[in-house]
N, C-alpha and C. Protein backbone atom coordinates (compact mmCIF):
# COMPACT_ATOMS: atom_id res chain seq x y z
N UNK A 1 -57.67 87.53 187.15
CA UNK A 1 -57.29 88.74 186.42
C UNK A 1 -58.38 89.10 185.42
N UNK A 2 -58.47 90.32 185.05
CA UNK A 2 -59.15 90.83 184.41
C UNK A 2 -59.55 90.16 182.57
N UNK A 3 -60.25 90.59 182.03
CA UNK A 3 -60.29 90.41 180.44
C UNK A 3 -59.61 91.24 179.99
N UNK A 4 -59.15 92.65 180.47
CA UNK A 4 -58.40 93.73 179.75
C UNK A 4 -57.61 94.28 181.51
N UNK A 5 -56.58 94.42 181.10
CA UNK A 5 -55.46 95.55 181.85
C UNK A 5 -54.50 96.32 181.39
N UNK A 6 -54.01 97.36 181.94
CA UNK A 6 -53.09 98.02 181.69
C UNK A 6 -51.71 97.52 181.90
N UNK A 7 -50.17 97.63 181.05
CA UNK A 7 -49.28 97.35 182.13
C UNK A 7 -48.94 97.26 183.23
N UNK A 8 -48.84 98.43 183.38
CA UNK A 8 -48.43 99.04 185.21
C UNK A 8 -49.51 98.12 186.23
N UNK A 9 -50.70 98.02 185.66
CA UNK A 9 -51.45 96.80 186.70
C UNK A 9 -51.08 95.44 186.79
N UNK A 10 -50.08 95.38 185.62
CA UNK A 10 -49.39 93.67 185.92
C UNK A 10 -48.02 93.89 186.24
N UNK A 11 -47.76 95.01 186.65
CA UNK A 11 -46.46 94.97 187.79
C UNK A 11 -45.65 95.45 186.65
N UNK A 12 -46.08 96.03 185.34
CA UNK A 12 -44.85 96.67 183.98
C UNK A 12 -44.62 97.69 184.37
N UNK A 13 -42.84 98.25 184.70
CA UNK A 13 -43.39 99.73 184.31
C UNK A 13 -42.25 100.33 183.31
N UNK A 14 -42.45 99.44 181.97
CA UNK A 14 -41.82 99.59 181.00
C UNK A 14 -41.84 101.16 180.28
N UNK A 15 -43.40 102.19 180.86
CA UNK A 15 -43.65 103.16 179.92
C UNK A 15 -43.20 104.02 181.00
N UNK A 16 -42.92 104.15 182.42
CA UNK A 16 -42.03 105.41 182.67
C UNK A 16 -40.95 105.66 181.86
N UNK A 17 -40.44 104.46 181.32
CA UNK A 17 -38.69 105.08 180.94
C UNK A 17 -38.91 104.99 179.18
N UNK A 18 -40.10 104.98 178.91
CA UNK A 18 -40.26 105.20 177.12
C UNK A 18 -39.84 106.07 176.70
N UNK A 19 -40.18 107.35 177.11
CA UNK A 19 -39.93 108.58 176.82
C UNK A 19 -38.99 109.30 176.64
N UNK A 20 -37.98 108.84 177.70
CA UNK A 20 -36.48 109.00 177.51
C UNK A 20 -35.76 108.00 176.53
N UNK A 21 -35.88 106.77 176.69
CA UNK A 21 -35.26 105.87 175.30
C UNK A 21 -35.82 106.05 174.24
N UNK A 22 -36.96 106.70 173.95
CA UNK A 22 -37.61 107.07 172.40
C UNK A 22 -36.69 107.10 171.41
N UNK A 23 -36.29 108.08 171.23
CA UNK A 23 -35.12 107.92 170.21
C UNK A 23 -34.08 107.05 169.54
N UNK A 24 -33.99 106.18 170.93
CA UNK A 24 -32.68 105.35 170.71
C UNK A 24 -33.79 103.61 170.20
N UNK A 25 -35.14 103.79 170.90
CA UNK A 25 -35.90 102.89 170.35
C UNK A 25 -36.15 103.10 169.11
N UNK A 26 -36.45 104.23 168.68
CA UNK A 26 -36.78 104.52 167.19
C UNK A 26 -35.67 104.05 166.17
N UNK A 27 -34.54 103.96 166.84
CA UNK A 27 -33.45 104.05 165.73
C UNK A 27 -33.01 102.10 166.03
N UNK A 28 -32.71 101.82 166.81
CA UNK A 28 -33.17 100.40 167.16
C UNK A 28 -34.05 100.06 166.59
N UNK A 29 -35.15 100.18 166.75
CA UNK A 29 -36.69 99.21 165.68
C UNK A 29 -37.09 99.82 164.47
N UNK A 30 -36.14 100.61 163.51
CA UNK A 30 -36.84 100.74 162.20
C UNK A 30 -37.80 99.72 161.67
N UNK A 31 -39.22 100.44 160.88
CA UNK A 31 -40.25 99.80 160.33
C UNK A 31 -39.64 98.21 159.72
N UNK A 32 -40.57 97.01 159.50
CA UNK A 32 -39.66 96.26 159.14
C UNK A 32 -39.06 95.30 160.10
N UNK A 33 -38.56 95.86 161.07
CA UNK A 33 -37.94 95.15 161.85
C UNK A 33 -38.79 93.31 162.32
N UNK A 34 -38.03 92.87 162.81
CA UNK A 34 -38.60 91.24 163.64
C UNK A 34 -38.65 91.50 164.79
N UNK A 35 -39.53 90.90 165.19
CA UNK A 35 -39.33 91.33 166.95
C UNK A 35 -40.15 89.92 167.52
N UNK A 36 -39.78 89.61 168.97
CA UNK A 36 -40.50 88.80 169.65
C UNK A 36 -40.57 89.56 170.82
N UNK A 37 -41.60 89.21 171.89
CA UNK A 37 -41.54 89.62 173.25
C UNK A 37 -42.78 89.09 173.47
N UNK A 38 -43.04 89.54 174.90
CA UNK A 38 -44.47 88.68 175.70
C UNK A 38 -45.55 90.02 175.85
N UNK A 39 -46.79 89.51 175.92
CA UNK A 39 -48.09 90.73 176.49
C UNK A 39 -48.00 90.95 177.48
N UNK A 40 -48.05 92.01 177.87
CA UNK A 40 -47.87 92.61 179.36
C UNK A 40 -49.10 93.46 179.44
N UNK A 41 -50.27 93.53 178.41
CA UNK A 41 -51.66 93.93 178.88
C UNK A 41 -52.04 93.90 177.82
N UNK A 42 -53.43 94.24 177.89
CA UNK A 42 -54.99 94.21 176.42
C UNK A 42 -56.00 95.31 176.99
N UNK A 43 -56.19 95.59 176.05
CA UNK A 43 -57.08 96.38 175.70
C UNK A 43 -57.92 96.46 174.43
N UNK A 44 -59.40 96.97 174.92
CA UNK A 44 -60.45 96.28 173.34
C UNK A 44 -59.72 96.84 172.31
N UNK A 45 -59.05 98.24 172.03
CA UNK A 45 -58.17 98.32 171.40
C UNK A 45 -56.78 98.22 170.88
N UNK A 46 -55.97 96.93 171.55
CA UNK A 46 -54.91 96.06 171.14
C UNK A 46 -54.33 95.58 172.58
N UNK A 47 -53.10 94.86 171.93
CA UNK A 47 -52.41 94.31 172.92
C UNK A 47 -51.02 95.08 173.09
N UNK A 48 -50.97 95.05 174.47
CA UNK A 48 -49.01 95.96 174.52
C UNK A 48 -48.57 94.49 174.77
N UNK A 49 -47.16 95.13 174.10
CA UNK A 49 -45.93 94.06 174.37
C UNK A 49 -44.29 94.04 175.04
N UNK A 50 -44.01 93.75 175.28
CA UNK A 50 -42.91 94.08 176.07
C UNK A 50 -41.70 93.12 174.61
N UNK A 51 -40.72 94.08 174.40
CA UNK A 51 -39.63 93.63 173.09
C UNK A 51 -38.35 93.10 173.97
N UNK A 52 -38.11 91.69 172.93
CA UNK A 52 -36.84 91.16 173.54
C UNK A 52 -35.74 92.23 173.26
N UNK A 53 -34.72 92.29 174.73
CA UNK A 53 -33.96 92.99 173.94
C UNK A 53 -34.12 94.63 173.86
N UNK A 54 -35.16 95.05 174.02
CA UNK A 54 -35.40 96.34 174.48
C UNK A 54 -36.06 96.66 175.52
N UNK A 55 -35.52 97.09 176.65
CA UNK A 55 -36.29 96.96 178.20
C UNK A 55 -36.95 98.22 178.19
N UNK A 56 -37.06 99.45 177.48
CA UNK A 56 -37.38 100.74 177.67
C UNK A 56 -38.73 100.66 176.94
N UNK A 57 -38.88 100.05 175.83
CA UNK A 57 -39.30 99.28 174.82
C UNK A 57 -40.80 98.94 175.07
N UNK A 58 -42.12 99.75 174.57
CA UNK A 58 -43.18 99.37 174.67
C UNK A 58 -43.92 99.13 173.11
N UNK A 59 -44.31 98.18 173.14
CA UNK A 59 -44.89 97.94 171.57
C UNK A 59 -46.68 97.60 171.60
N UNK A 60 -47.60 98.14 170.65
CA UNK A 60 -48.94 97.86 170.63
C UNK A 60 -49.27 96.90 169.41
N UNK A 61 -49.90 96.05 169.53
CA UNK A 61 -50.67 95.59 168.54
C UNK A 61 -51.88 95.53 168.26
N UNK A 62 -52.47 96.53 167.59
CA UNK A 62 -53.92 97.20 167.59
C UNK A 62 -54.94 96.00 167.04
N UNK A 63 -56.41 96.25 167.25
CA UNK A 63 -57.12 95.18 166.91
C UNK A 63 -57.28 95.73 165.57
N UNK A 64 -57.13 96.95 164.63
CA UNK A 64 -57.63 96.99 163.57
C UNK A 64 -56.78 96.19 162.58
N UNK A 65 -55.75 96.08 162.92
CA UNK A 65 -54.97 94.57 162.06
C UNK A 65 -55.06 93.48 162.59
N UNK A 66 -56.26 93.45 163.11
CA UNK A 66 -56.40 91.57 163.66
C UNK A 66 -57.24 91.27 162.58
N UNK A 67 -57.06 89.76 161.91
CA UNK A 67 -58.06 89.18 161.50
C UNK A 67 -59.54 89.34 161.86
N UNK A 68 -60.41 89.46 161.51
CA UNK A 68 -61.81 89.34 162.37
C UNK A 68 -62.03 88.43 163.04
N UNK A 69 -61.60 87.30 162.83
CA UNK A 69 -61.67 85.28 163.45
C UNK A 69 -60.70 85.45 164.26
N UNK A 70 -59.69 86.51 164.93
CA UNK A 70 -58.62 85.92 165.63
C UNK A 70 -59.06 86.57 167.32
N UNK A 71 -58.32 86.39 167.90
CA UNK A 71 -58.86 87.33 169.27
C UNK A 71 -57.07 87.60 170.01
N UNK A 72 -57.41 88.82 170.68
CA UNK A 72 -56.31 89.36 171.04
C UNK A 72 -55.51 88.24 171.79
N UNK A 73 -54.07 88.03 172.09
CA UNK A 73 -53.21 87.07 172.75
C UNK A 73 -53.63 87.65 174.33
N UNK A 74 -53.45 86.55 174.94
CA UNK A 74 -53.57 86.74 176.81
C UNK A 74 -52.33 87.54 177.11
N UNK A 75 -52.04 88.04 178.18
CA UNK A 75 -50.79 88.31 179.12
C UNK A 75 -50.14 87.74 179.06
N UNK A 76 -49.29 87.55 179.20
CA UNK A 76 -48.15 86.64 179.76
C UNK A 76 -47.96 85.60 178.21
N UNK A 77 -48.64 86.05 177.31
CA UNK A 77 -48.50 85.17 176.05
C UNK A 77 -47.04 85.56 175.44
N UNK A 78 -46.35 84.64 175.06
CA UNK A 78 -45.20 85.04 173.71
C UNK A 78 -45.45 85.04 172.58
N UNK A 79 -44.97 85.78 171.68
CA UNK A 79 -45.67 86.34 170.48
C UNK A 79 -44.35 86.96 169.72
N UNK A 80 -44.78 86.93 168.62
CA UNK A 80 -43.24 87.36 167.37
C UNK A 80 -44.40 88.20 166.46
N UNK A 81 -43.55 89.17 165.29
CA UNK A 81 -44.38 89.91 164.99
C UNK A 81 -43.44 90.73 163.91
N UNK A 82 -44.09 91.90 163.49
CA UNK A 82 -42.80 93.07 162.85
C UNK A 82 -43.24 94.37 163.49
N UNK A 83 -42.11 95.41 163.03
CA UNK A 83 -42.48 96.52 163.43
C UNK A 83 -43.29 97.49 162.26
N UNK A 84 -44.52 98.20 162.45
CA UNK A 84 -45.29 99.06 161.03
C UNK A 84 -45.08 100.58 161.32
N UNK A 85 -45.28 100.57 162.95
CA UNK A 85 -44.90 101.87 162.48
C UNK A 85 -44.45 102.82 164.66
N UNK A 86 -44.50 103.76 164.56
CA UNK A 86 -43.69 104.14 165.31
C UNK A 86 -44.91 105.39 166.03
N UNK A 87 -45.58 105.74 167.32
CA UNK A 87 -45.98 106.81 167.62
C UNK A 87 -45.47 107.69 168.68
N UNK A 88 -44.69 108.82 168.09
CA UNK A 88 -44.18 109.46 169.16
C UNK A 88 -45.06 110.00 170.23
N UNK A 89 -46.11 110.57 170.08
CA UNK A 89 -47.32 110.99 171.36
C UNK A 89 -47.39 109.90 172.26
N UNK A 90 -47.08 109.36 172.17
CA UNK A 90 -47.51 107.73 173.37
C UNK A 90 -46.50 107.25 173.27
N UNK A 91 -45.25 107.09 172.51
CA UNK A 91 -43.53 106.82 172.76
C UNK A 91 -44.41 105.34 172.74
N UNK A 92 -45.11 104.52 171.44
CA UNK A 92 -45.22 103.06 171.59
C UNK A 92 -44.68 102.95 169.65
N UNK A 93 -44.27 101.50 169.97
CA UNK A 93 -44.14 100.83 168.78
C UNK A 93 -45.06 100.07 168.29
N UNK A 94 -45.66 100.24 167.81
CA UNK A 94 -46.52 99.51 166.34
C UNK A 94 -46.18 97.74 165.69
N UNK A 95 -46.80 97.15 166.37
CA UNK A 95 -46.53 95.66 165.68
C UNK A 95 -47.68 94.64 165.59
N UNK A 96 -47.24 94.35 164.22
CA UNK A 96 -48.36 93.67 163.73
C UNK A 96 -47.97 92.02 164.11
N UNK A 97 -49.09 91.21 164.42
CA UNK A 97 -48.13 90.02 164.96
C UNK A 97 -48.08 88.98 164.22
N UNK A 98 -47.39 88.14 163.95
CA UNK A 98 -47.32 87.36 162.50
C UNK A 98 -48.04 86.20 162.20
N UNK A 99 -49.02 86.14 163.36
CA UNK A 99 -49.99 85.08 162.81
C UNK A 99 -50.97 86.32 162.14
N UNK A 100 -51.28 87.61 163.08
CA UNK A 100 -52.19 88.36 161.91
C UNK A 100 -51.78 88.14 160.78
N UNK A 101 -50.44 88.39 160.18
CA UNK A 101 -49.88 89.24 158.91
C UNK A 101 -50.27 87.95 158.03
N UNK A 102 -50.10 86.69 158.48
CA UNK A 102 -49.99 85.35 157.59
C UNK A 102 -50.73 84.98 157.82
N UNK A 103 -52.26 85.61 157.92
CA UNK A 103 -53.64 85.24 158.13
C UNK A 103 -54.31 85.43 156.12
N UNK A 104 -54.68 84.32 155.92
CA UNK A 104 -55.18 84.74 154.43
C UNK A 104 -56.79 85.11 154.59
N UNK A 105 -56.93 86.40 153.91
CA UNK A 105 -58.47 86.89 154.37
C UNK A 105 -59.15 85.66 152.91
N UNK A 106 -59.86 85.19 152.64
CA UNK A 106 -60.65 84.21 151.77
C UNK A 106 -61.78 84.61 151.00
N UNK A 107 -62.40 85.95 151.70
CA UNK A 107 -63.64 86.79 151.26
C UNK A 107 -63.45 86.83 149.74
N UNK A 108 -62.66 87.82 149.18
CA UNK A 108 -62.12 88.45 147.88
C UNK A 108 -62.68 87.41 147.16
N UNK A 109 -62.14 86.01 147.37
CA UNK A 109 -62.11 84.78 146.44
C UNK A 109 -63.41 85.07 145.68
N UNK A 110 -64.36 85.23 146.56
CA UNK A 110 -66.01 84.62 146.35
C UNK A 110 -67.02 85.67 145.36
N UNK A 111 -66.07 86.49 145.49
CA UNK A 111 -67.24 87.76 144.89
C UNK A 111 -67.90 86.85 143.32
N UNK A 112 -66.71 85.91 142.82
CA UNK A 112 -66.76 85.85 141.39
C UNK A 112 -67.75 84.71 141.26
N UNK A 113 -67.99 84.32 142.26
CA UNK A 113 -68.96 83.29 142.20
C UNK A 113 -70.33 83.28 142.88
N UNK A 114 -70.67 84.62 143.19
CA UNK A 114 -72.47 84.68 143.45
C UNK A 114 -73.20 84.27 142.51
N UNK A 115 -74.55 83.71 143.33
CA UNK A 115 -74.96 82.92 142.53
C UNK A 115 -75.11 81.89 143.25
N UNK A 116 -74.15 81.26 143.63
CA UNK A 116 -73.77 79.25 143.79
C UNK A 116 -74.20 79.26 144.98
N UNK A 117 -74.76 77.62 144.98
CA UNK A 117 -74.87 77.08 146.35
C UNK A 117 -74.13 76.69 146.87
N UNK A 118 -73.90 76.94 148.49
CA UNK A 118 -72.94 75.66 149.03
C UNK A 118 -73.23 75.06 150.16
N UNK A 119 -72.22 74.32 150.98
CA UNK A 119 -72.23 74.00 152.10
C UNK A 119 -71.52 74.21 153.19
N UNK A 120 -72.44 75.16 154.23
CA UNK A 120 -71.84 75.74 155.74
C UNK A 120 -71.86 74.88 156.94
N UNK A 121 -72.02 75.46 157.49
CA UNK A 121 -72.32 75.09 158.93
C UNK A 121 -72.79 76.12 160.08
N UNK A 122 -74.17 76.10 160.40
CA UNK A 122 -74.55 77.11 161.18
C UNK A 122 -74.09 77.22 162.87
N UNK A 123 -73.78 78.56 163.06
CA UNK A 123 -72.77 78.99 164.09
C UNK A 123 -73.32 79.60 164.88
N UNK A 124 -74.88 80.43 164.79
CA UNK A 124 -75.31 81.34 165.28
C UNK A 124 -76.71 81.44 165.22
N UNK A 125 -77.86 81.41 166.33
CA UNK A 125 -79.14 81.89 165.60
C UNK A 125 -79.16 82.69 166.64
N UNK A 126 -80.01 83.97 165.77
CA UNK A 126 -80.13 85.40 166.42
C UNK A 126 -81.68 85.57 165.96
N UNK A 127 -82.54 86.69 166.62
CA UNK A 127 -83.56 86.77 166.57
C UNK A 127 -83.84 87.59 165.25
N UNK A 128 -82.73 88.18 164.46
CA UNK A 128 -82.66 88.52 162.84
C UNK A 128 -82.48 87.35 162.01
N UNK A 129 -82.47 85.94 162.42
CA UNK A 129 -81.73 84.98 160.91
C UNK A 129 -80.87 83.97 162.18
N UNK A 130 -79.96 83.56 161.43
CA UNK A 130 -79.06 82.89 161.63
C UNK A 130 -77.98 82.40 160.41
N UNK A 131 -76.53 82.48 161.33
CA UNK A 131 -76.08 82.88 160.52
C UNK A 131 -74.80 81.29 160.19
N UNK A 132 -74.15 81.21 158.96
CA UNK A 132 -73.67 80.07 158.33
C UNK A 132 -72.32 80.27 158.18
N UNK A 133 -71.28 79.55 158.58
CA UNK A 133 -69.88 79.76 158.28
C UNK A 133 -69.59 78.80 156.48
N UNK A 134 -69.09 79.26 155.85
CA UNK A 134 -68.73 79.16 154.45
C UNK A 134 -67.79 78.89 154.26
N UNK A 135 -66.69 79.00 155.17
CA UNK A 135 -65.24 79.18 154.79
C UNK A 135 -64.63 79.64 155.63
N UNK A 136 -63.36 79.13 156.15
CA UNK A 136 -62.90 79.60 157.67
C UNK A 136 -62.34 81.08 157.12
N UNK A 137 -63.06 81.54 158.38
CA UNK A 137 -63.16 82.80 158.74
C UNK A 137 -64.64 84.01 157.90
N UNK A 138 -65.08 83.42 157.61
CA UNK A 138 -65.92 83.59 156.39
C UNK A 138 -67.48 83.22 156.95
N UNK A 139 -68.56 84.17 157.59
CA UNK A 139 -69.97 83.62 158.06
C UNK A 139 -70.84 84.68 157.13
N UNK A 140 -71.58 84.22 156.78
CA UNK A 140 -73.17 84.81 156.35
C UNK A 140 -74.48 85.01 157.59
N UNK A 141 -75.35 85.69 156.72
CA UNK A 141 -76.37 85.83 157.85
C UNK A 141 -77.44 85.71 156.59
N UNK A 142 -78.51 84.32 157.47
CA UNK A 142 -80.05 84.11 156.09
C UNK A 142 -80.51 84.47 157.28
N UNK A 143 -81.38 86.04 156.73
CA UNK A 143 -82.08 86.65 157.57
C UNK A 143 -83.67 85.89 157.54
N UNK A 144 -84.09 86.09 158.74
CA UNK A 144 -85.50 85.58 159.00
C UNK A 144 -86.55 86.07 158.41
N UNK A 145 -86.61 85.82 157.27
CA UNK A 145 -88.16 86.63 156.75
C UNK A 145 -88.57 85.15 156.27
N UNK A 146 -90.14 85.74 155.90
CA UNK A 146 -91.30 84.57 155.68
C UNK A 146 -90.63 83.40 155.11
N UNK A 147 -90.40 83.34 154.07
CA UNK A 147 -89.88 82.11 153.23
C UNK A 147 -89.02 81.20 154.59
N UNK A 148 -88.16 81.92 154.94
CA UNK A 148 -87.57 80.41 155.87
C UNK A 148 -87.65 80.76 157.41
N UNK A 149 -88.90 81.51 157.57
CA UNK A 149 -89.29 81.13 158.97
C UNK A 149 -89.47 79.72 159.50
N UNK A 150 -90.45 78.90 159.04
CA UNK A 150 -90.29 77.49 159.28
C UNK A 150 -89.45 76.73 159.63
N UNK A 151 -88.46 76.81 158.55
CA UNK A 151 -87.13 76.16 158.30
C UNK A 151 -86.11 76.58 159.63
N UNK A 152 -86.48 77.73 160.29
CA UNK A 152 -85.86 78.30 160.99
C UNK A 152 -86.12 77.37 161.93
N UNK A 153 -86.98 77.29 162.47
CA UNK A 153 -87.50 76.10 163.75
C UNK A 153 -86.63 74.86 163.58
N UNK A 154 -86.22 74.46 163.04
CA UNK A 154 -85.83 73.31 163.05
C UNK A 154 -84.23 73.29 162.91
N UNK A 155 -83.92 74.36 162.94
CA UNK A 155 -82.05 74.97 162.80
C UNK A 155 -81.75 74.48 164.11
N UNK A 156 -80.43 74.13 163.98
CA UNK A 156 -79.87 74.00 165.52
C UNK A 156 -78.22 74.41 164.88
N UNK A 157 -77.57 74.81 166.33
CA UNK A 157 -76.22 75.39 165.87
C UNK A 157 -75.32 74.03 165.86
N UNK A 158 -74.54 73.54 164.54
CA UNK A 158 -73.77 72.74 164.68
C UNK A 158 -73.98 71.95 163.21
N UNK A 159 -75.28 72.43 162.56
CA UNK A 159 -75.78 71.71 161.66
C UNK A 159 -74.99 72.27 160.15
N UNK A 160 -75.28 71.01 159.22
CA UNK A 160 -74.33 71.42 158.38
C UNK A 160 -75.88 71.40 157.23
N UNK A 161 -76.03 72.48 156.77
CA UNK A 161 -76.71 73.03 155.37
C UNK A 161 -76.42 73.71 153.76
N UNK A 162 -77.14 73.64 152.88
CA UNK A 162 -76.84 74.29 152.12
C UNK A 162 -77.41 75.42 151.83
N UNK A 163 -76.37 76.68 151.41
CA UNK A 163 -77.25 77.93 151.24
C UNK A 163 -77.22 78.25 150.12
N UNK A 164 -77.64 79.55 149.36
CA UNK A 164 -77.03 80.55 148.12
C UNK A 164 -76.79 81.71 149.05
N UNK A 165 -75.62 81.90 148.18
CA UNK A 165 -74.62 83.44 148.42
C UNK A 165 -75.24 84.59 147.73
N UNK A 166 -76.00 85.76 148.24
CA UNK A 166 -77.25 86.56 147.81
C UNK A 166 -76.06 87.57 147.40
N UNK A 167 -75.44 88.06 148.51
CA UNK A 167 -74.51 89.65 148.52
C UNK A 167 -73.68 89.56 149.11
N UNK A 168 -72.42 89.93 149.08
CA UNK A 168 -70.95 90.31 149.52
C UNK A 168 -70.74 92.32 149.37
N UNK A 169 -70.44 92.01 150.86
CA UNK A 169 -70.14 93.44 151.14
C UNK A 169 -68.55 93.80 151.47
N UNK A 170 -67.39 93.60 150.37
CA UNK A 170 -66.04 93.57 150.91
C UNK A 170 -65.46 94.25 151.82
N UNK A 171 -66.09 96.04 151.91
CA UNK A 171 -65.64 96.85 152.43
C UNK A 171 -65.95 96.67 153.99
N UNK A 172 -67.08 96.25 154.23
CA UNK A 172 -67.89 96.07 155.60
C UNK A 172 -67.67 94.59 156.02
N UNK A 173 -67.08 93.54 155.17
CA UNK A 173 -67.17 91.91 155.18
C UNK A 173 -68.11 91.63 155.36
N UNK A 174 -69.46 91.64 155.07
CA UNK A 174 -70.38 90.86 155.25
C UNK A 174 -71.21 89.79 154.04
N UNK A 175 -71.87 89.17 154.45
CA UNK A 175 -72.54 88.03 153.68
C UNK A 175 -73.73 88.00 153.85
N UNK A 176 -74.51 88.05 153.12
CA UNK A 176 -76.09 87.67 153.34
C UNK A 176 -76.39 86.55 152.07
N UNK A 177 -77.00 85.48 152.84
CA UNK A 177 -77.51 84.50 151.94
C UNK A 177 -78.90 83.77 152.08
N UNK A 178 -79.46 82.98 151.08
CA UNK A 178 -80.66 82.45 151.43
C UNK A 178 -80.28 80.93 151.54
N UNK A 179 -81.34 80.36 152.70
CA UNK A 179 -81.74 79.22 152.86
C UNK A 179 -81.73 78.23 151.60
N UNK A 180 -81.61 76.90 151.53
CA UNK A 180 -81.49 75.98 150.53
C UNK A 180 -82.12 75.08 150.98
N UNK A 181 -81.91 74.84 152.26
CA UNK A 181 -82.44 73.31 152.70
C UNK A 181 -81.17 72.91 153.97
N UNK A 182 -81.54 71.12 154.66
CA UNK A 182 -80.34 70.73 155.31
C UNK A 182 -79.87 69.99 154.53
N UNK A 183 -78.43 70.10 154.40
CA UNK A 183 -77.23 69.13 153.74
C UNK A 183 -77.56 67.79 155.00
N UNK A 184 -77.15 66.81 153.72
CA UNK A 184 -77.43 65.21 154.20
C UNK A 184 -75.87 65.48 154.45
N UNK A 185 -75.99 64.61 155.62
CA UNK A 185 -74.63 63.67 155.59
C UNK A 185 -74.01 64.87 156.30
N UNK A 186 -72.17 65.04 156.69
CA UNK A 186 -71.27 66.06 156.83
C UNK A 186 -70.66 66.22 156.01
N UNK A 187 -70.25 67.87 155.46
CA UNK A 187 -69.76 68.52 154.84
C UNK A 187 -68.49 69.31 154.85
N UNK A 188 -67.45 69.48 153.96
CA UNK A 188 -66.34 70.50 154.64
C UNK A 188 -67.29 71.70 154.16
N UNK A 189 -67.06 72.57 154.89
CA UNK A 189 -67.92 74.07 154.98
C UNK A 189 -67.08 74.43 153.19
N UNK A 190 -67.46 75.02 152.37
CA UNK A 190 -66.59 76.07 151.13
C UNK A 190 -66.94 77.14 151.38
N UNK A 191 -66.25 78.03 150.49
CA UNK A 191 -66.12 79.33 150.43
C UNK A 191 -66.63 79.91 149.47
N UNK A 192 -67.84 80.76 149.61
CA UNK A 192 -68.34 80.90 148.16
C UNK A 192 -69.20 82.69 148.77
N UNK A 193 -69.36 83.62 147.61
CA UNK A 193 -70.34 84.41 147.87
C UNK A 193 -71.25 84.74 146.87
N UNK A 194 -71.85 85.48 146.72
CA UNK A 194 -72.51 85.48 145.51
C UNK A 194 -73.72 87.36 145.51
N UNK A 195 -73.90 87.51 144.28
CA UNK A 195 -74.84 88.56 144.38
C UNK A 195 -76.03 88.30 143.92
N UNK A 196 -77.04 89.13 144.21
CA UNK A 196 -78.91 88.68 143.52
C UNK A 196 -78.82 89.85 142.65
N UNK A 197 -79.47 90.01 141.30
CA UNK A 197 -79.48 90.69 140.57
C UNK A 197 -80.58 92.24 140.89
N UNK A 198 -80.19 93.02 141.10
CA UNK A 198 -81.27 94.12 141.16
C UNK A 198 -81.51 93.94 143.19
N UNK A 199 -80.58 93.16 143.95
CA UNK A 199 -80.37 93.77 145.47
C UNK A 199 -80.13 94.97 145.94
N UNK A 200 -80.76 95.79 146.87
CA UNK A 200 -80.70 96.85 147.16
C UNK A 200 -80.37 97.18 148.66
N UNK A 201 -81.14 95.69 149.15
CA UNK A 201 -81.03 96.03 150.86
C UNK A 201 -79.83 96.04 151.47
N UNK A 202 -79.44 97.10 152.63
CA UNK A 202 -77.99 96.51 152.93
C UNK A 202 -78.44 95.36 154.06
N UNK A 203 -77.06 94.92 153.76
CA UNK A 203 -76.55 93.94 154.98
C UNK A 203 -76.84 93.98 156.19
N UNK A 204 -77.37 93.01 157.14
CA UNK A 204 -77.62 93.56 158.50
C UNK A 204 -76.52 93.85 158.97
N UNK A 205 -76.48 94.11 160.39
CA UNK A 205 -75.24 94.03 161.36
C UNK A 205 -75.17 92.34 162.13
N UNK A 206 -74.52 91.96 162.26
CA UNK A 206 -73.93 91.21 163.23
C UNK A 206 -74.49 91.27 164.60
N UNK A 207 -75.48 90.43 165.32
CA UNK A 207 -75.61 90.97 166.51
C UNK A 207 -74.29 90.94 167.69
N UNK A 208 -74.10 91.18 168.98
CA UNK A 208 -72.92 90.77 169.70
C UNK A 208 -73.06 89.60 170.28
N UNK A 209 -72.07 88.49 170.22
CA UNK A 209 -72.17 87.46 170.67
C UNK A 209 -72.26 87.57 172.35
């Protein structure tokens, strides 16, 4: 099977009869509501769900309320969740799923502590840098310029180092930090960000994994 499908390609055909139960779904799943049911397809922009209990009943869970660290549930996955909100043009229900909702984002923490060094663990080298996890869910990028070109050679993904936290970008989540050296020994990764005084550059992008 595919990485992404539609219902109706896994044999659903929960959304012919949406349209006609709309109403009575709407008044059934006020915002708020609990709900469980299974994926019955994905798409880069969310997952549909099929609701216990409501057979007419099509529900989405969009990726813009996913964690960034999480990845959409498979097909045939079971899943619990709430209801946010309701779209009549597409007769779907809106649900956020409750490992998103009880996902703690960790970023915020760090702003107050740029500046500090810590200890990551590198996850990624890209031909911009490579980049350091800080804190679950939480990666930086020490971009490749002169100073730790060298240092770069000798990176491997898995390694545990110390960096400084340069800039935090909350709105965009990103991290840019500089090189420190390799951490001796193993480390639990922390959570830290930090700003450089008089920074101007933005943040790279992320390449695609």
């Amino acid at each position: 099977m595919s990485e992404y499908s539609w219902p109706s390609g896994n044999g659903n055909c929960r959304a012919a009869g949406a349209a006609a139960a709309w109403t009575g779904t709407v008044r059934s799943l006020p915002v708020g509501t609990p709900i469980a049911g299974e994926v019955i397809g994905r798409q880069p922009f969310g997952a549909f769900l099929s609701i216990d209990g409501h057979s007419a009943a099509v529900g989405l869970a969009r990726v813009d309320r996913m964690p960034r660290c999480r990845e959409l549930p498979t097909v045939g996955e079971l899943v619990t969740g709430e209801v946010v909100w309701h779209a009549e043009h597409t007769h779907q229900v809106g649900i956020v799923l409750r490992e998103w909702a009880e996902h703690e984002d960790l970023l915020p923490r760090f702003v107050e502590r740029v500046g500090q060094v810590v200890t990551g663990r590198v996850t990624k080298i890209a031909p911009i840098g490579f980049f350091v996890r800080i804190a679950h869910c939480v990666e930086g990028l020490v971009p490749l310029t002169e100073p730790v070109a060298g240092l770069a050679k000798a990176i491997r993904e898995g390694q545990d180092m110390s960096v400084r936290v340069i800039a935090v970008d909350l709105e965009r989540t990103r991290v840019l930090l500089s090189a420190e050296g390799v951490a001796q020994g193993e480390a639990e990764p922390s959570c830290i960000a930090s700003r450089r005084s008089g920074l101007t550059a933005e943040l790279p992008e992320r390449p695609d994994s």
